[in-house]
N, C-alpha and C. Protein backbone atom coordinates (compact mmCIF):
# COMPACT_ATOMS: atom_id res chain seq x y z
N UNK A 1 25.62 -16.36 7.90
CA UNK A 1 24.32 -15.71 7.96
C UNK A 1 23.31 -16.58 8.68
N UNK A 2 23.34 -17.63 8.25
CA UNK A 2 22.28 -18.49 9.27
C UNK A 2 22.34 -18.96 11.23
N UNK A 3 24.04 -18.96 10.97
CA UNK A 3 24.22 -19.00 12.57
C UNK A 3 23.61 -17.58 13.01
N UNK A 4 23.80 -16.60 12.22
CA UNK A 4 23.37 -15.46 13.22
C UNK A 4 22.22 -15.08 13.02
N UNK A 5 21.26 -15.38 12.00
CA UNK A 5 19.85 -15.78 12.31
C UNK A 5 19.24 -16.72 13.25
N UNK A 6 20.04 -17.78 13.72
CA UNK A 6 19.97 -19.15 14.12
C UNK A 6 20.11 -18.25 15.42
N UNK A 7 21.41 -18.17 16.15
CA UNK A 7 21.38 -17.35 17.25
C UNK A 7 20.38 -16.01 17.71
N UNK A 8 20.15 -15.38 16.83
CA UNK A 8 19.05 -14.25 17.14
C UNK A 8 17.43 -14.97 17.47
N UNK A 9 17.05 -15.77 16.51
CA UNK A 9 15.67 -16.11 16.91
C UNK A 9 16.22 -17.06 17.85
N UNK A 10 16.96 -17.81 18.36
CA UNK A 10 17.15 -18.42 20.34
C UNK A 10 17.36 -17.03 21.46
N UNK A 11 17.48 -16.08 21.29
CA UNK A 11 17.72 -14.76 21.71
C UNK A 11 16.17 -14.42 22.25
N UNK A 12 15.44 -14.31 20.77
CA UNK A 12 14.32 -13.98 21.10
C UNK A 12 13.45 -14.99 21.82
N UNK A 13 13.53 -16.28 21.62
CA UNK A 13 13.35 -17.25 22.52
C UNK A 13 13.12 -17.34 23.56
N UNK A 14 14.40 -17.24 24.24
CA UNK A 14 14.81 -17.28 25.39
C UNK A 14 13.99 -15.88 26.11
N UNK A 15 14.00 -14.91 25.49
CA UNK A 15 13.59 -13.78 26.30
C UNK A 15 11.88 -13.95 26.13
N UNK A 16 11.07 -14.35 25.23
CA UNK A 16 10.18 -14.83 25.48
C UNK A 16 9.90 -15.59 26.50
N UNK A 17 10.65 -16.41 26.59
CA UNK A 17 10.57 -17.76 28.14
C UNK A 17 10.74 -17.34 29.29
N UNK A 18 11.59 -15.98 29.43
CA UNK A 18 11.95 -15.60 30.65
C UNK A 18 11.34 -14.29 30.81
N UNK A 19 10.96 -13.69 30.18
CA UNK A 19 9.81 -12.02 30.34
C UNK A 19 8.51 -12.69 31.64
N UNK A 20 7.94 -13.83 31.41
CA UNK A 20 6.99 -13.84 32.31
C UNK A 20 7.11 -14.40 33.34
N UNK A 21 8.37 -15.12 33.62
CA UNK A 21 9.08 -15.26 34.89
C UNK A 21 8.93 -13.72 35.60
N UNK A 22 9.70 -12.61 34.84
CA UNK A 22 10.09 -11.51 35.59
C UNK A 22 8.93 -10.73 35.76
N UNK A 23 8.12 -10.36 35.10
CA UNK A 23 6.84 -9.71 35.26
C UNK A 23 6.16 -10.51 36.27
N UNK A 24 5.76 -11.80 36.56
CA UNK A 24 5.01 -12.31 37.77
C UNK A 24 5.40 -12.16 38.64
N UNK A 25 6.43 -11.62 39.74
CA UNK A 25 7.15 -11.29 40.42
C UNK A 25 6.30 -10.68 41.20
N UNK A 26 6.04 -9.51 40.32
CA UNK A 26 5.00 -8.41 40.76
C UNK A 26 3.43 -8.75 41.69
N UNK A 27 3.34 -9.77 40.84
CA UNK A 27 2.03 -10.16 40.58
C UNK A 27 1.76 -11.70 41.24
N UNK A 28 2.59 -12.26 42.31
CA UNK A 28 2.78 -13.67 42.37
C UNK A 28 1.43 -13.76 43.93
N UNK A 29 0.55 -12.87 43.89
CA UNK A 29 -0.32 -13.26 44.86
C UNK A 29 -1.66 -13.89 44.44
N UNK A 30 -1.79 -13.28 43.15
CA UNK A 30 -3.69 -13.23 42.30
C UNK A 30 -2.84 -14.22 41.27
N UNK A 31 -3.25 -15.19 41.04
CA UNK A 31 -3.24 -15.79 39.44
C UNK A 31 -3.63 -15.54 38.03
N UNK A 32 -4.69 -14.79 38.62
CA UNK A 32 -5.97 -14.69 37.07
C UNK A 32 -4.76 -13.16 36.86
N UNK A 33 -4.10 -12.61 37.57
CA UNK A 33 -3.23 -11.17 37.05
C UNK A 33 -2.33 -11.37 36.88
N UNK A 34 -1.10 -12.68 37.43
CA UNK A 34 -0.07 -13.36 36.76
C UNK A 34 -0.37 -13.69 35.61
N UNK A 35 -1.38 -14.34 35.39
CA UNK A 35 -1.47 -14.82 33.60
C UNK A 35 -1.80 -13.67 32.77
N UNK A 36 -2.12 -12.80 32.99
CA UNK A 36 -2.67 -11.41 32.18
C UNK A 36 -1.32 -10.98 32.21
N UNK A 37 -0.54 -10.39 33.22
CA UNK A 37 0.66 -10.13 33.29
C UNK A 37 2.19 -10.83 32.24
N UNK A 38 1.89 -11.98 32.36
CA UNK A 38 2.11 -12.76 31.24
C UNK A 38 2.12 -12.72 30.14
N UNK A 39 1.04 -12.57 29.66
CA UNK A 39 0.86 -12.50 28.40
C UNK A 39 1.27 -11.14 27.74
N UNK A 40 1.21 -10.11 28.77
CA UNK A 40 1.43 -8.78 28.35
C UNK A 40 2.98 -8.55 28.10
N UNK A 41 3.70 -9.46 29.08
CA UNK A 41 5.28 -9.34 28.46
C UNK A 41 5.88 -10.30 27.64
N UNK A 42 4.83 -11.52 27.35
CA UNK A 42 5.01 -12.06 26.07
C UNK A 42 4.89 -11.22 24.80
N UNK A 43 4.06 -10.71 24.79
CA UNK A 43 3.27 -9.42 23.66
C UNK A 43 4.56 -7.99 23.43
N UNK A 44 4.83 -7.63 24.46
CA UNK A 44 6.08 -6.35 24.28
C UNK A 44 7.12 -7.40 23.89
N UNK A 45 7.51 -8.14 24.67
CA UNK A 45 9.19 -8.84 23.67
C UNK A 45 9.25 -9.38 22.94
N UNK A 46 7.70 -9.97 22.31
CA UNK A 46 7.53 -10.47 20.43
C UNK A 46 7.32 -8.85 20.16
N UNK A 47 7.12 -7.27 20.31
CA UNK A 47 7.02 -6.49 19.82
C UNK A 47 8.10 -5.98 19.53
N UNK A 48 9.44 -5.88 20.47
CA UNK A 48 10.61 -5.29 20.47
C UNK A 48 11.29 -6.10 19.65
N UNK A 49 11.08 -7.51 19.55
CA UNK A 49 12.23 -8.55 19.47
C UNK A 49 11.87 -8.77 17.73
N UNK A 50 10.44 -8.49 17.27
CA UNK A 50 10.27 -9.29 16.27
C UNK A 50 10.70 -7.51 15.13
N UNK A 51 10.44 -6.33 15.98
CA UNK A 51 10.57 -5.22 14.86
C UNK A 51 11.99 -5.33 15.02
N UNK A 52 12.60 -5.66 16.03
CA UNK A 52 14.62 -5.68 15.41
C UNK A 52 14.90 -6.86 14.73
N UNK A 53 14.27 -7.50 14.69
CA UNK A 53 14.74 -8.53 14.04
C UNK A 53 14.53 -8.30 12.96
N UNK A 54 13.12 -7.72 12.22
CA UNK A 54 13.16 -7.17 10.60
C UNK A 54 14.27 -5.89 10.28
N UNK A 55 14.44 -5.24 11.66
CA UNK A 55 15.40 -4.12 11.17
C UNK A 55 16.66 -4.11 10.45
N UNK A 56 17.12 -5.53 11.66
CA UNK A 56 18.59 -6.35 11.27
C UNK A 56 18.49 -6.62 10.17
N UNK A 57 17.63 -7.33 9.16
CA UNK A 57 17.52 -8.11 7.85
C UNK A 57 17.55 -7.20 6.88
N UNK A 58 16.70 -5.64 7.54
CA UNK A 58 16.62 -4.73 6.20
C UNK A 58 17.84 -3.90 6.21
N UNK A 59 18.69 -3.88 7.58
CA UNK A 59 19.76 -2.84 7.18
C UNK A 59 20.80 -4.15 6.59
N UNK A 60 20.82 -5.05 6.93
CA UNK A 60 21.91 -6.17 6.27
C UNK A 60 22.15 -5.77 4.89
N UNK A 61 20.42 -5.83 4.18
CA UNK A 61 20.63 -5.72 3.00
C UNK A 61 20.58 -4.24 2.25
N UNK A 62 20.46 -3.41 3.27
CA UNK A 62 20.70 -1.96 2.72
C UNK A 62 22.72 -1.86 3.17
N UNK A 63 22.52 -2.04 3.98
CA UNK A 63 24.41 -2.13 3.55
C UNK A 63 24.92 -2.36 2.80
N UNK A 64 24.24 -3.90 2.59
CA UNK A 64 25.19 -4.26 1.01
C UNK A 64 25.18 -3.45 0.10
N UNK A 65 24.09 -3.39 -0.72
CA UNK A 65 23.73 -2.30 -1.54
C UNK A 65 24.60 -0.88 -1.33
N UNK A 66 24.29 -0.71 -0.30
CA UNK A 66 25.19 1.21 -0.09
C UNK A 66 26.40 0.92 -0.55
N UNK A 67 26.97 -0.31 -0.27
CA UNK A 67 28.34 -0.51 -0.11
C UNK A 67 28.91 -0.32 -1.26
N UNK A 68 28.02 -1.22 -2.35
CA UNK A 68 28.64 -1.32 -4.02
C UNK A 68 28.32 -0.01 -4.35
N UNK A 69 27.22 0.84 -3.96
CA UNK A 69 26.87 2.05 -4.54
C UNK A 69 27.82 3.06 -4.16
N UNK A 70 28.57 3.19 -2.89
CA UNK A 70 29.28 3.89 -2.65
C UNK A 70 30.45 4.03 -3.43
N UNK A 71 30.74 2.23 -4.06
CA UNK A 71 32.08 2.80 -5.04
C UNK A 71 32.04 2.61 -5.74
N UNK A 72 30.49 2.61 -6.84
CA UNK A 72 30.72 3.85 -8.07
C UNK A 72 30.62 5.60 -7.65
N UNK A 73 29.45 5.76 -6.96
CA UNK A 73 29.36 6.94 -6.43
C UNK A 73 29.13 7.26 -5.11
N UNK A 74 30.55 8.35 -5.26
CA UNK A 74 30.96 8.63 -4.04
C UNK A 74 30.19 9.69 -3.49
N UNK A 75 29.46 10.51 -4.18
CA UNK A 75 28.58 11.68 -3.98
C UNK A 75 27.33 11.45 -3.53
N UNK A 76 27.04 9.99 -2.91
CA UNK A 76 25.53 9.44 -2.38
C UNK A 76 25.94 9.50 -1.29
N UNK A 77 26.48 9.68 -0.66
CA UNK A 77 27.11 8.88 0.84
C UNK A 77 25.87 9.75 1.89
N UNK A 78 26.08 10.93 1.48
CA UNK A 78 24.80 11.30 2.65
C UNK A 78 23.52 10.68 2.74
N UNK A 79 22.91 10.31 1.18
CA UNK A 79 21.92 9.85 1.33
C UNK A 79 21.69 8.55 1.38
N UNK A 80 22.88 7.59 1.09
CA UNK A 80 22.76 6.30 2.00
C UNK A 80 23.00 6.00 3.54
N UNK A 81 23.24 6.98 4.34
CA UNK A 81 23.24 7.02 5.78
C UNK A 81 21.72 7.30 5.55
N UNK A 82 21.39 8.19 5.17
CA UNK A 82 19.86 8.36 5.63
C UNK A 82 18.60 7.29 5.36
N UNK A 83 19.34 6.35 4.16
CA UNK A 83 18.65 5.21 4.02
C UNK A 83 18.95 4.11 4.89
N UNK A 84 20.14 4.16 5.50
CA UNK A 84 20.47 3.31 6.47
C UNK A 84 20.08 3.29 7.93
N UNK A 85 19.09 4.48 8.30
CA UNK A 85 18.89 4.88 9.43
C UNK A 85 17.46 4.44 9.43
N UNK A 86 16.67 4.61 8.16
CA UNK A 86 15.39 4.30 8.56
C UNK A 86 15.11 2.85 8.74
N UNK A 87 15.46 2.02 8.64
CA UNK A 87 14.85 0.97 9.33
C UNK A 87 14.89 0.79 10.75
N UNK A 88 15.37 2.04 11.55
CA UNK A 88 15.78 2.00 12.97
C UNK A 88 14.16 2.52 13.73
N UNK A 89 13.30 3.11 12.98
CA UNK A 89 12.37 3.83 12.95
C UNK A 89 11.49 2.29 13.09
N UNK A 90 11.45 1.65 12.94
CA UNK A 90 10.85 0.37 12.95
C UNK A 90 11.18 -0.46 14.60
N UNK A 91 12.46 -0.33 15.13
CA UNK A 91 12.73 -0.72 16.36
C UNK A 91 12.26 0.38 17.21
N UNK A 92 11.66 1.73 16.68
CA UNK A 92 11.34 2.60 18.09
C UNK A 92 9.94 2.61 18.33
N UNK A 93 9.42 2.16 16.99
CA UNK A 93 7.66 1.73 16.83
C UNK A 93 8.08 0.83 17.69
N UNK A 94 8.40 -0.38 17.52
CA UNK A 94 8.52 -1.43 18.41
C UNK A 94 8.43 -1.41 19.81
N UNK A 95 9.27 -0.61 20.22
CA UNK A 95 9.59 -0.43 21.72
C UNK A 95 8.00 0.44 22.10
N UNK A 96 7.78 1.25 21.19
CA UNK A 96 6.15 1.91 21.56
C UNK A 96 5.15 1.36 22.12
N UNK A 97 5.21 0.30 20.88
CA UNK A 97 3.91 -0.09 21.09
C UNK A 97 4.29 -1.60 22.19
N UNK A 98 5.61 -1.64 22.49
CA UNK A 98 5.69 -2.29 23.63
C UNK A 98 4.93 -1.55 25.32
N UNK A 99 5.36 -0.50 25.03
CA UNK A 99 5.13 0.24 26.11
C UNK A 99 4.31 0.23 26.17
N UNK A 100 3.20 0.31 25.38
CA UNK A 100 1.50 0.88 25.18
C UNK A 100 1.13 -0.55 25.79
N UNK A 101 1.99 -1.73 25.51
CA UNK A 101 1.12 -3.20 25.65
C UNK A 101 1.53 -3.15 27.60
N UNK A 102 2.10 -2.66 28.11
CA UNK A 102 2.74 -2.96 29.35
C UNK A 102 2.06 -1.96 30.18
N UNK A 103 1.52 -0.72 29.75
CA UNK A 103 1.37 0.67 30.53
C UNK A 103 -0.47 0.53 30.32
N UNK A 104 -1.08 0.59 29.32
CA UNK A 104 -1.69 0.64 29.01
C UNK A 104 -3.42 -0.68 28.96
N UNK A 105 -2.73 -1.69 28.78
CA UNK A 105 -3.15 -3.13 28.43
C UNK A 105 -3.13 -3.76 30.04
């Protein structure tokens, strides 16, 4: 569990370090709009990166749970998929309000 916490936040890391490499690209003539630019794809990939990363932790531990629940009762199963789905609802906010920070900002 910790290597793959350990590995996910260097994931997000790394894509932090390298988002404003790729966004200045655009932008490599004006400075004062490279650094705005910057910051704006620092801001979407702590938005995408930090709502999957709670998603991962909450379905980890909604799995477990479904798992033992499933074998006493076998007659939940629909409604632990449906509990297992909503924390996904959290990575599409994410990606939103990424967009809103990139389109918008």
């Amino acid at each position: 569990m910790k290597k793959a916490l350990f590995a996910t936040l260097l994931a997000l890391v790394v894509l932090c370090a390298i988002a404003p490499f790729a966004m200045a690209a655009d932008t490599a003539t004006d400075p004062e709009a490279t650094s705005s630019t910057n910051w704006k794809a620092i801001g979407a990939a702590l938005a995408v990166g930090l709502s999957a990363l709670g998603s991962a932790y909450a379905q980890a531990h909604i799995g477990a749970a479904a798992a033992a629940t499933l074998a006493e009762r076998p007659e939940v199963g629909g409604l632990l998929i449906v509990l297992e789905a909503i924390p996904e609802t959290m990575i599409i906010l994410g990606f939103v309000v990424a967009l809103l920070i990139l389109i918008l900002a």
